[in-house]
C-alpha atoms as a PDB file:
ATOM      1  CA  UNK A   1     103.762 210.278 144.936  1.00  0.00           C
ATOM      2  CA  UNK A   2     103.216 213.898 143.548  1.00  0.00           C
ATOM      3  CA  UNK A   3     105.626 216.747 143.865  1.00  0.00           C
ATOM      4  CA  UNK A   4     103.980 218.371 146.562  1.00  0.00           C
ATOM      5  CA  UNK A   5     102.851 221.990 146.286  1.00  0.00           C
ATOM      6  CA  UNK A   6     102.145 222.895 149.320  1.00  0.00           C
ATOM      7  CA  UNK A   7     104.251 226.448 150.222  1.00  0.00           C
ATOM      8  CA  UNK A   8     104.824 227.032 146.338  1.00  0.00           C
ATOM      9  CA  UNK A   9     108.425 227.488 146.861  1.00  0.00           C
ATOM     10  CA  UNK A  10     110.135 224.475 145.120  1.00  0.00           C
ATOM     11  CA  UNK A  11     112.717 224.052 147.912  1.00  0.00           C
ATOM     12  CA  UNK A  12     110.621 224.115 150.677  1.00  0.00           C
ATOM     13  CA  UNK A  13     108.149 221.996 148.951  1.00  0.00           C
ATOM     14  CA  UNK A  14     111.260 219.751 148.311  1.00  0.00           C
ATOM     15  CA  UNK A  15     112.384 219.038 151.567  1.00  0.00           C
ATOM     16  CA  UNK A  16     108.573 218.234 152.784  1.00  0.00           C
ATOM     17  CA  UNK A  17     108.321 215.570 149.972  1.00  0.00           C
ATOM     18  CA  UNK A  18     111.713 214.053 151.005  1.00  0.00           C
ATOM     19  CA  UNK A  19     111.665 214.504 154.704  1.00  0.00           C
ATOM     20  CA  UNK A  20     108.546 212.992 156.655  1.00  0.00           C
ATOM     21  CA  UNK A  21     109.510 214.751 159.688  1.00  0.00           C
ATOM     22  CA  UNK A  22     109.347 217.865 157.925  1.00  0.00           C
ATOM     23  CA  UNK A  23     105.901 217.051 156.571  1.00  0.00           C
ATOM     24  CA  UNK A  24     104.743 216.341 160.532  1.00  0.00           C
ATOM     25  CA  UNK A  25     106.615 219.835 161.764  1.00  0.00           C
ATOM     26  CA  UNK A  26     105.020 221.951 159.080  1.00  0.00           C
ATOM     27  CA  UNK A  27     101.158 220.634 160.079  1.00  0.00           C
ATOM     28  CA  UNK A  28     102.271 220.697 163.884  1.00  0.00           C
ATOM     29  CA  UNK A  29     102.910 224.661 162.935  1.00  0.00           C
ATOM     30  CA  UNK A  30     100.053 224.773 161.000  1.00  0.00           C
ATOM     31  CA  UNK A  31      97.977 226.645 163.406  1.00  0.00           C
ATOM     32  CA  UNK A  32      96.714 230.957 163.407  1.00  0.00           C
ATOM     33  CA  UNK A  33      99.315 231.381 160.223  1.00  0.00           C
ATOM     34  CA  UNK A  34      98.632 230.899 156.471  1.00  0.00           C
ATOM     35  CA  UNK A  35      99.062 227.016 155.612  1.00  0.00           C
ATOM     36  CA  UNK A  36     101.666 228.317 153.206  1.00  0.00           C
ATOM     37  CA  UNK A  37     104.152 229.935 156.284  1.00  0.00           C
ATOM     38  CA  UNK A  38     103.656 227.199 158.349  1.00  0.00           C
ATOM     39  CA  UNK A  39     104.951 224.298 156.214  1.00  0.00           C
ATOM     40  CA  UNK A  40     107.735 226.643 155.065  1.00  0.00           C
ATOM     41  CA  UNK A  41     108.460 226.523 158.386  1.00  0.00           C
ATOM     42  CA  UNK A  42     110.626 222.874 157.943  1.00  0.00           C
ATOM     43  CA  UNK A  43     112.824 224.644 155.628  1.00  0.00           C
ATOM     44  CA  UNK A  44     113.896 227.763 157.770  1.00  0.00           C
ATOM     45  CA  UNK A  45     114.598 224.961 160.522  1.00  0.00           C
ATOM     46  CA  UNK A  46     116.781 222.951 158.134  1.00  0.00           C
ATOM     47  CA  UNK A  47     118.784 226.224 157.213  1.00  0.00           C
ATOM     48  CA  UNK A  48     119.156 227.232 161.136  1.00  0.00           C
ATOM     49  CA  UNK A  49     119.702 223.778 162.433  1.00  0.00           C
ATOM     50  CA  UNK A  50     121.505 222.199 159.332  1.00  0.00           C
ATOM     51  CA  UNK A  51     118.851 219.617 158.889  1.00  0.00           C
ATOM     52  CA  UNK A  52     115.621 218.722 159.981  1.00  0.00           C
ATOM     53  CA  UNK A  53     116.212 215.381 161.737  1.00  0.00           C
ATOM     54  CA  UNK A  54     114.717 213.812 165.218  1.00  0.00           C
ATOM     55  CA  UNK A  55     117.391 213.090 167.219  1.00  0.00           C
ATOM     56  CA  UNK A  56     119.297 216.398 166.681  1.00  0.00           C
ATOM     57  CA  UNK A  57     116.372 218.815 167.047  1.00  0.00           C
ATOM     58  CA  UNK A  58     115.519 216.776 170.533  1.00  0.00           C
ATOM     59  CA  UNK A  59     118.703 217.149 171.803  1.00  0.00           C
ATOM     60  CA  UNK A  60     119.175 220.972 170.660  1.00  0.00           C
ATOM     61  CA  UNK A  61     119.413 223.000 174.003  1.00  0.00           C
ATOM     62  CA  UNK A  62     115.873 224.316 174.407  1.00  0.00           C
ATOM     63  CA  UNK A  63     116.885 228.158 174.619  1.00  0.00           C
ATOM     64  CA  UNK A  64     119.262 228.284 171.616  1.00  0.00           C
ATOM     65  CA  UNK A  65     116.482 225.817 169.714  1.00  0.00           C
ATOM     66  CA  UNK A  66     113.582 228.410 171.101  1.00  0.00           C
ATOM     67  CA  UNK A  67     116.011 231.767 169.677  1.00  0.00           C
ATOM     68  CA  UNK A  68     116.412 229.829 166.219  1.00  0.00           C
ATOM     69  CA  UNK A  69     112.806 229.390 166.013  1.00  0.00           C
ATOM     70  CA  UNK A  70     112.213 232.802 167.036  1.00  0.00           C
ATOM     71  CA  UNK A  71     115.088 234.337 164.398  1.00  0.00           C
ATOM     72  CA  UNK A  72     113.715 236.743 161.377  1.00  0.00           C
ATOM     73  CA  UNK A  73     111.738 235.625 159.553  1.00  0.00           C
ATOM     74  CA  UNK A  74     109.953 233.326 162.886  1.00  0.00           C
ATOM     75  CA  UNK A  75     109.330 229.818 162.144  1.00  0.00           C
ATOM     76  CA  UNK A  76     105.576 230.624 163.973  1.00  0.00           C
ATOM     77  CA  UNK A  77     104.073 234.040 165.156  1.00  0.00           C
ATOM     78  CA  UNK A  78     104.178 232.189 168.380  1.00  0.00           C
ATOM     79  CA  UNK A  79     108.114 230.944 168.184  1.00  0.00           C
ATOM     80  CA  UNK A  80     108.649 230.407 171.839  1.00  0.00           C
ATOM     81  CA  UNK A  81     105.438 227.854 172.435  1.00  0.00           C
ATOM     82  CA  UNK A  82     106.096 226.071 169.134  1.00  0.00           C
ATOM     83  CA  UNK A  83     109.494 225.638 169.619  1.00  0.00           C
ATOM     84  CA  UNK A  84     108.434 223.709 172.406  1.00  0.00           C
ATOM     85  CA  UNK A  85     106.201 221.768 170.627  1.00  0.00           C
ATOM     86  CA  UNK A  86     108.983 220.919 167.522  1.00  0.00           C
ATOM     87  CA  UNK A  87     111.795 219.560 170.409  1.00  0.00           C
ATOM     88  CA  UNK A  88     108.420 217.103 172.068  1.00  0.00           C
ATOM     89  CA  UNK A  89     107.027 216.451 168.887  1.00  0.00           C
ATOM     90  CA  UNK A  90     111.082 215.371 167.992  1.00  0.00           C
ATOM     91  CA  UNK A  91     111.625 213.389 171.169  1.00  0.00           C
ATOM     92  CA  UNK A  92     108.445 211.391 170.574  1.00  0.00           C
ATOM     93  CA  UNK A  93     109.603 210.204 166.968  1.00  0.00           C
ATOM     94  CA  UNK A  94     113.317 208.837 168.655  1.00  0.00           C
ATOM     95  CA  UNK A  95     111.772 207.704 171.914  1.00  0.00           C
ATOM     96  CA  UNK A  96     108.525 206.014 170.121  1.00  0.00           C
ATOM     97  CA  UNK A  97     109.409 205.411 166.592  1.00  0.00           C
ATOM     98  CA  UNK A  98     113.524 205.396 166.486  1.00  0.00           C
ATOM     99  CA  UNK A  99     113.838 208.776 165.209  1.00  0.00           C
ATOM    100  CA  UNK A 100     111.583 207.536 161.921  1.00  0.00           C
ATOM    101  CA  UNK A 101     108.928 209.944 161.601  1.00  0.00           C
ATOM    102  CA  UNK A 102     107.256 207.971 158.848  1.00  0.00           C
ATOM    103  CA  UNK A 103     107.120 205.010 161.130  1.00  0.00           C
ATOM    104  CA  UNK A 104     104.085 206.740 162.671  1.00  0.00           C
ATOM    105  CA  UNK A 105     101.860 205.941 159.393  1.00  0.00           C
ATOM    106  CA  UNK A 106     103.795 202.764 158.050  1.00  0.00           C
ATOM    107  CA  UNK A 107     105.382 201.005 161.379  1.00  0.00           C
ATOM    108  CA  UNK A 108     103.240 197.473 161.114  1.00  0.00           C
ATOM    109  CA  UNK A 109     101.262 198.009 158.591  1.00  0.00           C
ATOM    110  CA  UNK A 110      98.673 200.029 160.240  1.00  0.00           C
ATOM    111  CA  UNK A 111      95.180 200.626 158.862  1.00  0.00           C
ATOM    112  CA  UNK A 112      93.947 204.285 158.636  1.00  0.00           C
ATOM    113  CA  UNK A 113      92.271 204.173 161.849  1.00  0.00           C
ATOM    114  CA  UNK A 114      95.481 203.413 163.549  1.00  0.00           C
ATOM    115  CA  UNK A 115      97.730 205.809 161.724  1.00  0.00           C
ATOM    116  CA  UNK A 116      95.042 208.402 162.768  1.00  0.00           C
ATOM    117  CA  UNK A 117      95.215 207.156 166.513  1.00  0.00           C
ATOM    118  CA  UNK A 118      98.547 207.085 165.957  1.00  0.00           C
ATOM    119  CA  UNK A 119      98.691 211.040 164.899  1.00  0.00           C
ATOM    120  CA  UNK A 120      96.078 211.797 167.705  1.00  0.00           C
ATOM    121  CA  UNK A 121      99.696 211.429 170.391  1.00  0.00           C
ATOM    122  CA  UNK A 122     101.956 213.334 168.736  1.00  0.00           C
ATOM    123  CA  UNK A 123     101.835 216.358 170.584  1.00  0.00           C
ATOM    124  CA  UNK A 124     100.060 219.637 168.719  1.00  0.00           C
ATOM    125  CA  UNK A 125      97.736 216.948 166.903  1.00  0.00           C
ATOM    126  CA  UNK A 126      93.900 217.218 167.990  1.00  0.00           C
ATOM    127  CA  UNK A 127      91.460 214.860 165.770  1.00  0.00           C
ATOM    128  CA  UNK A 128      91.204 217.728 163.313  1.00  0.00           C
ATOM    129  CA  UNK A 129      94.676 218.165 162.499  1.00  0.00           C
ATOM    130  CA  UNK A 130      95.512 214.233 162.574  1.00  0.00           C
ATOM    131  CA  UNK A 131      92.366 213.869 160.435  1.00  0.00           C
ATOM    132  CA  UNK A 132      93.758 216.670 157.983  1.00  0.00           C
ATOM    133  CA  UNK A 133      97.501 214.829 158.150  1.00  0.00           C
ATOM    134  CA  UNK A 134      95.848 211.447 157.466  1.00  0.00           C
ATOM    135  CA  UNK A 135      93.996 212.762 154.006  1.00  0.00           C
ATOM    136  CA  UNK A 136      97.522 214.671 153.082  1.00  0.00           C
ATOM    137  CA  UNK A 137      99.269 211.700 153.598  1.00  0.00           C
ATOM    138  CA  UNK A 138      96.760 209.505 151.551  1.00  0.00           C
ATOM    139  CA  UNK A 139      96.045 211.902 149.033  1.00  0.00           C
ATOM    140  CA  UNK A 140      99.413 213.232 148.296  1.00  0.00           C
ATOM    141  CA  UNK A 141     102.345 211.292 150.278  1.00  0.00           C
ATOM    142  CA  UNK A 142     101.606 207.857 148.103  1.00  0.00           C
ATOM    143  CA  UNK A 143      99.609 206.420 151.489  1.00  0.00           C
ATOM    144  CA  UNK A 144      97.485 203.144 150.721  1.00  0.00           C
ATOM    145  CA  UNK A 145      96.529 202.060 154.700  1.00  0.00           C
ATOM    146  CA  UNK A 146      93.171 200.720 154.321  1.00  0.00           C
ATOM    147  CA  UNK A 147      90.475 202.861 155.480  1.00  0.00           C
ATOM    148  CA  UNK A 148      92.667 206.180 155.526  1.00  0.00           C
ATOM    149  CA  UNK A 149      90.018 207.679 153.744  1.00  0.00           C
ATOM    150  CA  UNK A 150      87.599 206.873 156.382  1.00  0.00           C
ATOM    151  CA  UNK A 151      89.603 207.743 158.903  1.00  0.00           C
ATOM    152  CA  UNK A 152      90.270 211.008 157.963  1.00  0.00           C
ATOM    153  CA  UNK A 153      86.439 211.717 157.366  1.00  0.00           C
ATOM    154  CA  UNK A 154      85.331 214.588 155.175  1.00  0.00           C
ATOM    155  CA  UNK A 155      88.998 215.300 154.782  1.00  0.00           C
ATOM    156  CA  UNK A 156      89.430 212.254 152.882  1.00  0.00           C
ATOM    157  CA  UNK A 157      86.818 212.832 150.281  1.00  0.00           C
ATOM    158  CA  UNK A 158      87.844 213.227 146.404  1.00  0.00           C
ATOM    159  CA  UNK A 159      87.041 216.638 144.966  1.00  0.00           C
ATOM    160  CA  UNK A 160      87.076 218.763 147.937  1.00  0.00           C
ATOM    161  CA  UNK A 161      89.537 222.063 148.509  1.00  0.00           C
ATOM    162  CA  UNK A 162      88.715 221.861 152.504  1.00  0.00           C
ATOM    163  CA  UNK A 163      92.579 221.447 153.825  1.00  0.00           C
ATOM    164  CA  UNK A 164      96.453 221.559 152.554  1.00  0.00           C
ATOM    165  CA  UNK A 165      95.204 218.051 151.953  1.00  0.00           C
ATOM    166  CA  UNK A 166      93.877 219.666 148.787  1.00  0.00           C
ATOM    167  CA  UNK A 167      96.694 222.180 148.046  1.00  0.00           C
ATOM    168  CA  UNK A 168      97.944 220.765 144.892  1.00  0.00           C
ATOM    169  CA  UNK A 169      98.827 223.957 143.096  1.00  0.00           C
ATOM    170  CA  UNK A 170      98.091 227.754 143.523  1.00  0.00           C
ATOM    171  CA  UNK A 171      94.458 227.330 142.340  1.00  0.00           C
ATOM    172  CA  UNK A 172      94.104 224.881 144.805  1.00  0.00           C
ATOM    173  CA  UNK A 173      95.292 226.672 147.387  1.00  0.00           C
ATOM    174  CA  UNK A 174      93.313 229.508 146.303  1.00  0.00           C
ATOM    175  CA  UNK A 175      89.938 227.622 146.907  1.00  0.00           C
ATOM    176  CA  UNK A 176      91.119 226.247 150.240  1.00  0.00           C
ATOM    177  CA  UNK A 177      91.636 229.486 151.520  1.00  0.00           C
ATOM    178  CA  UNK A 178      88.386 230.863 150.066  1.00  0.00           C
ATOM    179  CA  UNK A 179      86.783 227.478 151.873  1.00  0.00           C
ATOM    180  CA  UNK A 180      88.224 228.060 155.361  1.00  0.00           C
ATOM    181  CA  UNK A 181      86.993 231.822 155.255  1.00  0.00           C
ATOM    182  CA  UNK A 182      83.715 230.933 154.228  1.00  0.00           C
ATOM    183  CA  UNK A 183      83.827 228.417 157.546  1.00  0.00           C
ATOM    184  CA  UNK A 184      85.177 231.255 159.607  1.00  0.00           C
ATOM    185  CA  UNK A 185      82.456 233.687 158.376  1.00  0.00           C
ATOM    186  CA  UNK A 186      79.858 231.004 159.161  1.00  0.00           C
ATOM    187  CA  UNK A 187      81.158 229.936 162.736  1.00  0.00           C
ATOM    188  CA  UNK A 188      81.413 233.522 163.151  1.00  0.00           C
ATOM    189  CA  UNK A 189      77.412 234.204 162.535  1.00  0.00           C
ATOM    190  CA  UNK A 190      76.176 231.187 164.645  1.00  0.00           C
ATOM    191  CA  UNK A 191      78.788 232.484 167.158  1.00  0.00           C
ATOM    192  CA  UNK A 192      76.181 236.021 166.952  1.00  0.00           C
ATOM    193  CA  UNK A 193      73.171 234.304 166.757  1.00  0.00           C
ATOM    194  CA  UNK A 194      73.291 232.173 170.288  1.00  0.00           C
END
């Protein structure tokens, strides 16, 4: 497995290599902020909290969990609704998987359909982000479920700079940013043109 690169801060890049749950909380918050904030997110929550682990952020009383989230510098421009969304996504991974996030993609083996199935549950994941997740996971998080490449579709290609998937350094993050604008600026125009 890499060093991931993904926020550019060694610590908070740190604690997403080491800490699967981490990984899944920083592309649940992964959503109207730059890639970069929200999977720095994990490591604001660890300094807050004390650690980033299942069973303690599920039991955290909602409204001091919710004002942690919500602290300066946010964990999310929308701290209230994700916090929500961290203590669910939590409760799923002790209820479902034993408080192992990383059971999700290696619990029996799965093959990369399954894991993305699997993704498709946890709450915040739609088939885009669970498709995005899967190629981070195979690409960068030492992954080798048959088929994840499938699974995750374009996502999942070699070469591309479409996701945090590809973030392997600044550059890299550099041309995924440039990507997703160009896809905004195109959905954008066809948005004008109907």
């Amino acid at each position: 497995m890499a060093n991931l690169q993904l926020v550019q801060d060694p610590e908070a890049d740190a604690l997403l290599e080491s800490n699967p749950l981490a990984l899944l909380i920083g592309m649940l918050l992964d959503q109207q902020i730059p890639m970069e904030v929200a999977f720095a997110g994990p490591k604001k929550l660890a300094e807050r909290v004390g650690d980033v682990d299942a069973r303690l952020i599920a039991e955290y009383d909602p409204e001091k969990f919710a004002a942690l989230c919500a602290e300066t510098p946010a964990v999310h421009r929308f701290p209230g609704s994700m916090s929500k969304r961290i203590q669910d996504l939590a409760r799923i991974i002790v209820d479902e998987y034993d408080g192992d996030a990383a059971a999700v993609w290696t619990e029996g083996n799965p093959d990369g359909r399954e894991v993305l199935l699997r993704l498709k549950r946890l709450p915040g994941f739609g088939d885009q982000k669970a498709r995005i997740f899967l190629a981070l996971l195979g690409k960068q998080y030492g992954l080798t479920a048959p088929g994840w490449r499938e699974a995750a579709g374009d996502y999942g290609q070699d070469g591309t700079h479409m996701s945090i998937a590809d973030v392997i350094d600044a550059e890299s993050l550099g041309k995924v940013r440039s990507y997703k604008k160009q896809m905004k600026a195109q959905a954008k125009a066809a948005k004008t043109k109907s």
